[in-house]
PDB file of N, CA and C in Angstrom:
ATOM      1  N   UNK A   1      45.337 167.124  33.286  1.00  0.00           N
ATOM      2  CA  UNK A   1      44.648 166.634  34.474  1.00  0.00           C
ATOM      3  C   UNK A   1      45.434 165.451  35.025  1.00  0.00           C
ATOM      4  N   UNK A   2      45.824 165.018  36.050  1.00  0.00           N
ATOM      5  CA  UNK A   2      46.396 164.689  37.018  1.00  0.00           C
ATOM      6  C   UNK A   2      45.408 163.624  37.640  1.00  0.00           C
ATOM      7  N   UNK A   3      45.315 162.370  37.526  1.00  0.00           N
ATOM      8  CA  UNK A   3      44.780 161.205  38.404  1.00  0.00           C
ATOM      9  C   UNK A   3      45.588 161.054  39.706  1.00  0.00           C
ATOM     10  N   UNK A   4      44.902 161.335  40.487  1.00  0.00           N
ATOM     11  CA  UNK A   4      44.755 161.000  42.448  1.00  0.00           C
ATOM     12  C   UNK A   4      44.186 160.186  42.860  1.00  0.00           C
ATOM     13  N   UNK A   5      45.924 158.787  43.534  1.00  0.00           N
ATOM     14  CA  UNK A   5      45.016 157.705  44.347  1.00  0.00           C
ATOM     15  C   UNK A   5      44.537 158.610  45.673  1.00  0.00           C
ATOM     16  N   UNK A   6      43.734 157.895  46.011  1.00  0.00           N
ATOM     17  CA  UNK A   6      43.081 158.221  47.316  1.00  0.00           C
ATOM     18  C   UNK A   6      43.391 156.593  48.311  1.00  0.00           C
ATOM     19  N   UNK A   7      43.748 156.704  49.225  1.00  0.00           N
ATOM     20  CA  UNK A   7      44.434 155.567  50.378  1.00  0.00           C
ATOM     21  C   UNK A   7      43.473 155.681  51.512  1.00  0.00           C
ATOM     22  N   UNK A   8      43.736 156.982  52.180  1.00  0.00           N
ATOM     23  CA  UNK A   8      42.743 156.954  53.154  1.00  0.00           C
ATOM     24  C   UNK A   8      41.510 158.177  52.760  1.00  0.00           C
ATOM     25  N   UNK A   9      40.906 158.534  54.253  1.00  0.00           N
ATOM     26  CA  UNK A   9      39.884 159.443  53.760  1.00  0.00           C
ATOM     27  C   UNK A   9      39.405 159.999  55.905  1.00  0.00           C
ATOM     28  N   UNK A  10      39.166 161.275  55.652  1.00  0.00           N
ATOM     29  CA  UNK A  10      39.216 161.971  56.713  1.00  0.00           C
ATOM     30  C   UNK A  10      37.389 161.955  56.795  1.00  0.00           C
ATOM     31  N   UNK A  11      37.237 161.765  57.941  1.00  0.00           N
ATOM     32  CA  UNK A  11      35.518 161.844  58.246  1.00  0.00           C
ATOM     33  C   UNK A  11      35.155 162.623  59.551  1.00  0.00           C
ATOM     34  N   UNK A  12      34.044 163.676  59.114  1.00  0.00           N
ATOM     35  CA  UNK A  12      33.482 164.064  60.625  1.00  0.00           C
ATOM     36  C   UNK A  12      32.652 163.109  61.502  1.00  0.00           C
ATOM     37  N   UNK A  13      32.405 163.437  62.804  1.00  0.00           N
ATOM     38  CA  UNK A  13      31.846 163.032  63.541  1.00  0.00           C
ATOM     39  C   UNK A  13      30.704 162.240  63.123  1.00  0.00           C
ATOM     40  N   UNK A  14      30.143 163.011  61.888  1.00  0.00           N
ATOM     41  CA  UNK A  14      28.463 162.258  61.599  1.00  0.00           C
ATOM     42  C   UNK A  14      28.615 160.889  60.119  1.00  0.00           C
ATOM     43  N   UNK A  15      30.066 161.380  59.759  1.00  0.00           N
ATOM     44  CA  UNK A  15      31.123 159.724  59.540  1.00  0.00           C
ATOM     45  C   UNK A  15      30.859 160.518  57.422  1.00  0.00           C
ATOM     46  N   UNK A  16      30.754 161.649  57.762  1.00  0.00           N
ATOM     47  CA  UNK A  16      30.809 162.220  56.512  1.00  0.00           C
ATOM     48  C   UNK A  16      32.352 162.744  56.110  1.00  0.00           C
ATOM     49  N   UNK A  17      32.399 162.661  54.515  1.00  0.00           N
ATOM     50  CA  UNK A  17      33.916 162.680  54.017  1.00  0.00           C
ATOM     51  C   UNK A  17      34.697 164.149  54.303  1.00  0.00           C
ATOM     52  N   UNK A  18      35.668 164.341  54.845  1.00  0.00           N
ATOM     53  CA  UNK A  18      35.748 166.017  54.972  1.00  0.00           C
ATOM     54  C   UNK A  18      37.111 165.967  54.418  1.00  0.00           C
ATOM     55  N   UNK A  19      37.769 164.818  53.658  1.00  0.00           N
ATOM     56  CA  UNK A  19      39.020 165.046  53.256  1.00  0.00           C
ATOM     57  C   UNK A  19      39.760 163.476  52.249  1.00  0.00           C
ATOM     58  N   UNK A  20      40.921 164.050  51.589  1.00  0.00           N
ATOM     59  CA  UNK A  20      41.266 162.954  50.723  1.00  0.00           C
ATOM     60  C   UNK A  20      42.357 162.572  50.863  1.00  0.00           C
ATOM     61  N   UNK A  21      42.986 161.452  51.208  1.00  0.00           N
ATOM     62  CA  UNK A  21      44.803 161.267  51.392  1.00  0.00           C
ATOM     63  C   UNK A  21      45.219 160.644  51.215  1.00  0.00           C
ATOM     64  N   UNK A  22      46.393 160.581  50.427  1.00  0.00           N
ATOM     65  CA  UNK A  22      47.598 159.312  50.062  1.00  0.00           C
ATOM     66  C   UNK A  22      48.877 160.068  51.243  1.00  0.00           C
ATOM     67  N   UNK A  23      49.048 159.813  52.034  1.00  0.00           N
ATOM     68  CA  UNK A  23      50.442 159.680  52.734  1.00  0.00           C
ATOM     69  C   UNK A  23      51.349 160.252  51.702  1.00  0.00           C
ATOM     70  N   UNK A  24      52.836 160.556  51.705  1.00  0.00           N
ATOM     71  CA  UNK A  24      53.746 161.468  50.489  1.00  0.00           C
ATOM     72  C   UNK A  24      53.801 161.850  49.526  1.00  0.00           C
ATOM     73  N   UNK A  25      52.443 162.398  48.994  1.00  0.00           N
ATOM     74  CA  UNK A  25      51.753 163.098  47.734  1.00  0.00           C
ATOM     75  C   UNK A  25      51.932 164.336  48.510  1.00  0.00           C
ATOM     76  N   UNK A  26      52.474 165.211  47.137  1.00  0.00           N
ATOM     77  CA  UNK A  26      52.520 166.611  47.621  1.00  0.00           C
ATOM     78  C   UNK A  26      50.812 167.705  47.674  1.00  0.00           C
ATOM     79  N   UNK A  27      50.047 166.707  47.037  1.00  0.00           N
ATOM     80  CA  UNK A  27      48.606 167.505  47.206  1.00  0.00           C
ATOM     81  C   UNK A  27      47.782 166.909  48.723  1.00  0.00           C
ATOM     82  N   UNK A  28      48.431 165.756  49.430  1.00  0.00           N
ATOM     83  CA  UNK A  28      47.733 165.185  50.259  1.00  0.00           C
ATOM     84  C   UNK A  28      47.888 165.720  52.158  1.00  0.00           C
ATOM     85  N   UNK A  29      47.182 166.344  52.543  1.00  0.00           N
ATOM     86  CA  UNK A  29      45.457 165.849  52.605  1.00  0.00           C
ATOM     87  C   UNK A  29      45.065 167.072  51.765  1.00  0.00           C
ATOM     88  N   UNK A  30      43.828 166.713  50.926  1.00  0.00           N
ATOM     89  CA  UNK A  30      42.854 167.132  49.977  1.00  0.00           C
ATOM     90  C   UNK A  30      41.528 167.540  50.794  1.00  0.00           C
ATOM     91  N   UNK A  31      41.011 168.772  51.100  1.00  0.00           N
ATOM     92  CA  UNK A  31      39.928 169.066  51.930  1.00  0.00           C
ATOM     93  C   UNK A  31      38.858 169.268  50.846  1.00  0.00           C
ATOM     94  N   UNK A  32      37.513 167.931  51.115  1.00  0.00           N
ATOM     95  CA  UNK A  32      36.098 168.175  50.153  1.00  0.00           C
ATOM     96  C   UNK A  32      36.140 169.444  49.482  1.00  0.00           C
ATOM     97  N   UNK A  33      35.831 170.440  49.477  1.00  0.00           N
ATOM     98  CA  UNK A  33      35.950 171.403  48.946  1.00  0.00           C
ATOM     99  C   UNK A  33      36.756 171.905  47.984  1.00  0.00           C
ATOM    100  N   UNK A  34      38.157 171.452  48.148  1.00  0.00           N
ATOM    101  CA  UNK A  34      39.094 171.613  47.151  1.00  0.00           C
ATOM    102  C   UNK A  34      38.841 170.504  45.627  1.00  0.00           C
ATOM    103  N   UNK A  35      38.570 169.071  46.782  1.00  0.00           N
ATOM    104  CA  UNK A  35      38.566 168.240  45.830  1.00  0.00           C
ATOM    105  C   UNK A  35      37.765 168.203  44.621  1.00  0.00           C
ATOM    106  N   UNK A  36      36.086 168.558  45.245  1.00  0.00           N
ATOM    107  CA  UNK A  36      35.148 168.765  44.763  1.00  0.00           C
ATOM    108  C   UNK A  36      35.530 169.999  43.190  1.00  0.00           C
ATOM    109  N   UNK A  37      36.375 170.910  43.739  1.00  0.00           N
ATOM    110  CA  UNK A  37      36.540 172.190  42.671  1.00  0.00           C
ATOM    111  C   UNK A  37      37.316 171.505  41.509  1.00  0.00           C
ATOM    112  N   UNK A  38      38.649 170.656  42.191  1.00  0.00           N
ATOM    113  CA  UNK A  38      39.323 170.272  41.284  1.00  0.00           C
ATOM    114  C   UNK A  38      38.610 168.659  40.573  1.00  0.00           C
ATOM    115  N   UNK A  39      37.358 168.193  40.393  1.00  0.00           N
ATOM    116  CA  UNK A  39      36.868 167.058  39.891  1.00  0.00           C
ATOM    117  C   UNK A  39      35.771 167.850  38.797  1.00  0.00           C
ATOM    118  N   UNK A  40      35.708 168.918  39.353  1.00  0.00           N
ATOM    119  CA  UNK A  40      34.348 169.957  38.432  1.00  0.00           C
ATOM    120  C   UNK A  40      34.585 170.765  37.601  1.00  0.00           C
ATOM    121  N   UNK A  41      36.076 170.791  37.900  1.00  0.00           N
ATOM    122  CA  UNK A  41      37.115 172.075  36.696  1.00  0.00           C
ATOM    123  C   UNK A  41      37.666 171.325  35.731  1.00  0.00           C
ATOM    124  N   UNK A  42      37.592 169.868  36.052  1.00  0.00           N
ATOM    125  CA  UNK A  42      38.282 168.483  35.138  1.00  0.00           C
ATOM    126  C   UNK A  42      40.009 169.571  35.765  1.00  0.00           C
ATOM    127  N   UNK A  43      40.776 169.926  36.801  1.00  0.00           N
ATOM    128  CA  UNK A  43      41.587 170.036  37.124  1.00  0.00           C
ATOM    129  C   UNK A  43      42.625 168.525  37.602  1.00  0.00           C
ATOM    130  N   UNK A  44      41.804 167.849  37.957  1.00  0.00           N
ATOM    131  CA  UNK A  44      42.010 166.770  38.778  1.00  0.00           C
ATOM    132  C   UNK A  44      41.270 165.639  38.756  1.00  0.00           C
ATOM    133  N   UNK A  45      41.388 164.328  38.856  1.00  0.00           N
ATOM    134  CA  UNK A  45      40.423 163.357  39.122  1.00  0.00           C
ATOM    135  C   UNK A  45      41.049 162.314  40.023  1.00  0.00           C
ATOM    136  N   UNK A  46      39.739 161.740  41.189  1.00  0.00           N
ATOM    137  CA  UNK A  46      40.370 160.971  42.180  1.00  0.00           C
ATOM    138  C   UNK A  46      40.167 159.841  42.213  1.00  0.00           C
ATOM    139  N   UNK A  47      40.988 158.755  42.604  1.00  0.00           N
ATOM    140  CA  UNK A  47      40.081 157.468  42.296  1.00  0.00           C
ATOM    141  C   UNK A  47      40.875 156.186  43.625  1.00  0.00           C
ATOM    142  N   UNK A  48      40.294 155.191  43.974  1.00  0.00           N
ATOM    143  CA  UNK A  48      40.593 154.398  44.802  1.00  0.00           C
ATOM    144  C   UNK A  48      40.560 153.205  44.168  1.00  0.00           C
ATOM    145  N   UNK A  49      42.262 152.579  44.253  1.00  0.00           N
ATOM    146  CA  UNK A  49      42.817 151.518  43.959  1.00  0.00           C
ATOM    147  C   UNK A  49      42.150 150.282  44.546  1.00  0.00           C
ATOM    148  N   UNK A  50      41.433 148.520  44.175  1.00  0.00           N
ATOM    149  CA  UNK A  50      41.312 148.257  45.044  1.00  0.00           C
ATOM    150  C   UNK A  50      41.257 146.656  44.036  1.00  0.00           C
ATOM    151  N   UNK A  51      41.456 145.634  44.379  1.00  0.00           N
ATOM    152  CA  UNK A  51      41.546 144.250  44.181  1.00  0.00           C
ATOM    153  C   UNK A  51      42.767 144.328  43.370  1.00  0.00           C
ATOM    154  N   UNK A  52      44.075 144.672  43.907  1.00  0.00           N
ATOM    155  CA  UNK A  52      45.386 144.298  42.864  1.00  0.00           C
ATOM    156  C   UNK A  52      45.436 145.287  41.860  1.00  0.00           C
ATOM    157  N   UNK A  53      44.576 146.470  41.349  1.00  0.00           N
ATOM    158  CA  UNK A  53      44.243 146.808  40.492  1.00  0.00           C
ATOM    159  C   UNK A  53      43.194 147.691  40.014  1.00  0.00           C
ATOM    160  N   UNK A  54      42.190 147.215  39.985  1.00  0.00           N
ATOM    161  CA  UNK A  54      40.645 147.935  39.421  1.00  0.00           C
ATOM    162  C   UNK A  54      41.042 148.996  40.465  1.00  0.00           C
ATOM    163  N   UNK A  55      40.308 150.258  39.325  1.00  0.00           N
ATOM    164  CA  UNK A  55      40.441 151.611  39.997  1.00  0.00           C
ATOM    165  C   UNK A  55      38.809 152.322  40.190  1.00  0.00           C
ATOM    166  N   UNK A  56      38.055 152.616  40.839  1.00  0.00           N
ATOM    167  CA  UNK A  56      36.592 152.958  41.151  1.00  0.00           C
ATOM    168  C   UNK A  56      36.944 154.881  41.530  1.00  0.00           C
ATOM    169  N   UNK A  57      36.028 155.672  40.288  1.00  0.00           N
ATOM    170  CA  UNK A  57      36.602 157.074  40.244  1.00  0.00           C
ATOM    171  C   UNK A  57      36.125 157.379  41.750  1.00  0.00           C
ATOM    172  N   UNK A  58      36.080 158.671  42.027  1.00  0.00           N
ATOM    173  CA  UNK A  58      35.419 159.356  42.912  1.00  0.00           C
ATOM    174  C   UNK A  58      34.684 160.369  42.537  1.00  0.00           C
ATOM    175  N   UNK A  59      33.384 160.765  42.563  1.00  0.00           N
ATOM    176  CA  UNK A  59      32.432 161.678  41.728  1.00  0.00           C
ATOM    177  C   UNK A  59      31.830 162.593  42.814  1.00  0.00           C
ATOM    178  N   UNK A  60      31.687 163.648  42.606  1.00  0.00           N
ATOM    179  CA  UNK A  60      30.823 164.578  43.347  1.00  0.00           C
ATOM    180  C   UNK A  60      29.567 164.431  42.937  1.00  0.00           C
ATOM    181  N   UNK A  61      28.569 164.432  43.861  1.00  0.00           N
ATOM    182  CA  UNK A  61      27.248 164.369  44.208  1.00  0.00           C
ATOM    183  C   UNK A  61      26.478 165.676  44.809  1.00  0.00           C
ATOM    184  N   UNK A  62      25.495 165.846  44.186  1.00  0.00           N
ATOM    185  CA  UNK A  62      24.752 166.982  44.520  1.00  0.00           C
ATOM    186  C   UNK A  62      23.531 166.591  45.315  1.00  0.00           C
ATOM    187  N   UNK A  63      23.417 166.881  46.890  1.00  0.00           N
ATOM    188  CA  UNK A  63      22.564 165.850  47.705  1.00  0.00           C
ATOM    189  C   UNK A  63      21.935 167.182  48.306  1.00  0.00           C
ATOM    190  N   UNK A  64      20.547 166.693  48.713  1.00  0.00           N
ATOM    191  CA  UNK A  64      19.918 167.791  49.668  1.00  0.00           C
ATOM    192  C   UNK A  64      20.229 168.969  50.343  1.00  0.00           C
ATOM    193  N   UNK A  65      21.910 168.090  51.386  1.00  0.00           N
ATOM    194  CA  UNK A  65      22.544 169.002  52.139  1.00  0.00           C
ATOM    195  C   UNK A  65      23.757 170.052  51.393  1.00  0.00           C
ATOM    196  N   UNK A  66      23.829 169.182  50.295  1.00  0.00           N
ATOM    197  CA  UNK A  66      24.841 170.155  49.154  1.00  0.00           C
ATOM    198  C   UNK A  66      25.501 169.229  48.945  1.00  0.00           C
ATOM    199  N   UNK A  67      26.612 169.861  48.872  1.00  0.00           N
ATOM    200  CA  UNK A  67      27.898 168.426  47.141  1.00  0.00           C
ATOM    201  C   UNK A  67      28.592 167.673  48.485  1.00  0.00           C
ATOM    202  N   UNK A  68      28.712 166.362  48.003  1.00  0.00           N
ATOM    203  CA  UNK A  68      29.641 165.511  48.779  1.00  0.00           C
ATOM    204  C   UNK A  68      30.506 164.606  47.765  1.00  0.00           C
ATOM    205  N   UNK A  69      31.126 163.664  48.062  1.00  0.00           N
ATOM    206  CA  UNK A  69      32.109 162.793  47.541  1.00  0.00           C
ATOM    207  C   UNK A  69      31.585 161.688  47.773  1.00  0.00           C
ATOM    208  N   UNK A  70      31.771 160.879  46.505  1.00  0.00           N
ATOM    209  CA  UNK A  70      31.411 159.409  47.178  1.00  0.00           C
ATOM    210  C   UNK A  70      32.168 158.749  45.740  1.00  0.00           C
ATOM    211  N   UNK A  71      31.853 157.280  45.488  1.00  0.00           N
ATOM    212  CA  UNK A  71      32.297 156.150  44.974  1.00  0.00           C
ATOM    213  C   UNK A  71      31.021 155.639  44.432  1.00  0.00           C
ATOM    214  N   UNK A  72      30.913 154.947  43.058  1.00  0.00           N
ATOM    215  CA  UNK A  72      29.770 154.035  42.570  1.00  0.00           C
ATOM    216  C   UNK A  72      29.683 153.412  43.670  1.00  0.00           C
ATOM    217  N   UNK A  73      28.530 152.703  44.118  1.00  0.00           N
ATOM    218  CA  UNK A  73      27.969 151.495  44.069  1.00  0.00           C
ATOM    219  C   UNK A  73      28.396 150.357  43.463  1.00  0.00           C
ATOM    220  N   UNK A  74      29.298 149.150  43.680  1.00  0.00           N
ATOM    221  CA  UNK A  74      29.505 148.488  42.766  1.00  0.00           C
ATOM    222  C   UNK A  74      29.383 147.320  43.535  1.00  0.00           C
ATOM    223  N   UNK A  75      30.331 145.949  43.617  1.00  0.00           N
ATOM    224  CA  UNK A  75      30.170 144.598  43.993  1.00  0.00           C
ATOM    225  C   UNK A  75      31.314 144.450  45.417  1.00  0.00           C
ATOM    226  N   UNK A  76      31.740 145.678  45.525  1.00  0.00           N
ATOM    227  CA  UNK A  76      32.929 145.709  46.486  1.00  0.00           C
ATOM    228  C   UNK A  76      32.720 146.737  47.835  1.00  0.00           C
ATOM    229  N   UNK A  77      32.801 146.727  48.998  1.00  0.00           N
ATOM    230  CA  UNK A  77      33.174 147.341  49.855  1.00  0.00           C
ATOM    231  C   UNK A  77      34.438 148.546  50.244  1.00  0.00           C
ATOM    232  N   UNK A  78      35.512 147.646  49.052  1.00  0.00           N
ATOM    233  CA  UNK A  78      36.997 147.866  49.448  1.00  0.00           C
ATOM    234  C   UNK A  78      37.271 149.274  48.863  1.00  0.00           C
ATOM    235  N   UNK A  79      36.254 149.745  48.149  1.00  0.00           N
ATOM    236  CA  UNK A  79      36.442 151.134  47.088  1.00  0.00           C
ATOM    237  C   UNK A  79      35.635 152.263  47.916  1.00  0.00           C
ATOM    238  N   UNK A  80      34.856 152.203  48.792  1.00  0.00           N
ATOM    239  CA  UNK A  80      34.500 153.183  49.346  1.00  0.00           C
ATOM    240  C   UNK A  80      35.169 153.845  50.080  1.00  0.00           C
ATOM    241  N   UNK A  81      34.448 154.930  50.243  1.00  0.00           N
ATOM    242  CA  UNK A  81      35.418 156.242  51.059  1.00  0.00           C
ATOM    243  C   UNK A  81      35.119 156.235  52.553  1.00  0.00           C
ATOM    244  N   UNK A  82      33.958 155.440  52.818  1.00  0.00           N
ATOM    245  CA  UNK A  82      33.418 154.943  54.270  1.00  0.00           C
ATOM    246  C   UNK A  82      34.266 154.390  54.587  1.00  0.00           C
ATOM    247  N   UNK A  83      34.718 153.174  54.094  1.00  0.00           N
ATOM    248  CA  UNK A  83      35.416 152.027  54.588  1.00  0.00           C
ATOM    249  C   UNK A  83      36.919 152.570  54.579  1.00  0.00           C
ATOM    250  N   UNK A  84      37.920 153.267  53.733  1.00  0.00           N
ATOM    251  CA  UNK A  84      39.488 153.697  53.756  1.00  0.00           C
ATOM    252  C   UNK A  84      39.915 153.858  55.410  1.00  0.00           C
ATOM    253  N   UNK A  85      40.862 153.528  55.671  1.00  0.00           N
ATOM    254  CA  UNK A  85      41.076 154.239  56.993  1.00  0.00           C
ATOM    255  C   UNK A  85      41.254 155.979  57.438  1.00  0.00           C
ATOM    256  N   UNK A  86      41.045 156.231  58.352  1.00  0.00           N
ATOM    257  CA  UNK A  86      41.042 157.339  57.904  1.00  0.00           C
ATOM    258  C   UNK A  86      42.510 158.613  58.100  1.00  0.00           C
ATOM    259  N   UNK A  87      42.479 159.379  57.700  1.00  0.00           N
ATOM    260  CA  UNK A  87      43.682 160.253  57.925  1.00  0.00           C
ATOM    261  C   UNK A  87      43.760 161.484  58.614  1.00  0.00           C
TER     262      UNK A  87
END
């Protein structure tokens, strides 16, 4: 299994995640769906770099509307997939 920074992050209109990207990674851009398969197969795991260091995973979530991507909850802003710029 293969750890994936994640840099930016692709969002639809309603500001939901539809994609995963580091700029000159040969897997990048990563479309939810893929990502989601490869975090659930333990194929892959993604995670966002953020204070010099600390790494915050990325976990699939099983929500009303179906599986999405997101980031703990933690003491930081800088690790979410809301906030990345996007790609």
């Amino acid at each position: 299994m293969a750890d994936r920074e994640v840099k930016r992050s692709g969002k639809d209109r309603d500001g939901d995640i539809t994609k995963l990207c580091n700029s000159g990674q040969s897997w990048s851009p990563r479309m939810k769906r893929d990502a989601i398969n490869d975090i659930e197969s333990n194929t892959h795991s993604y995670f966002v770099r953020w204070n010099g260091g600390d790494r915050t995973a990325i976990r699939v979530v099983d929500g009303p509307s179906g599986k999405y991507l997101r980031t703990d909850r933690d003491s930081t802003s800088k690790n979410n997939l809301d906030d990345l710029p996007d790609c």
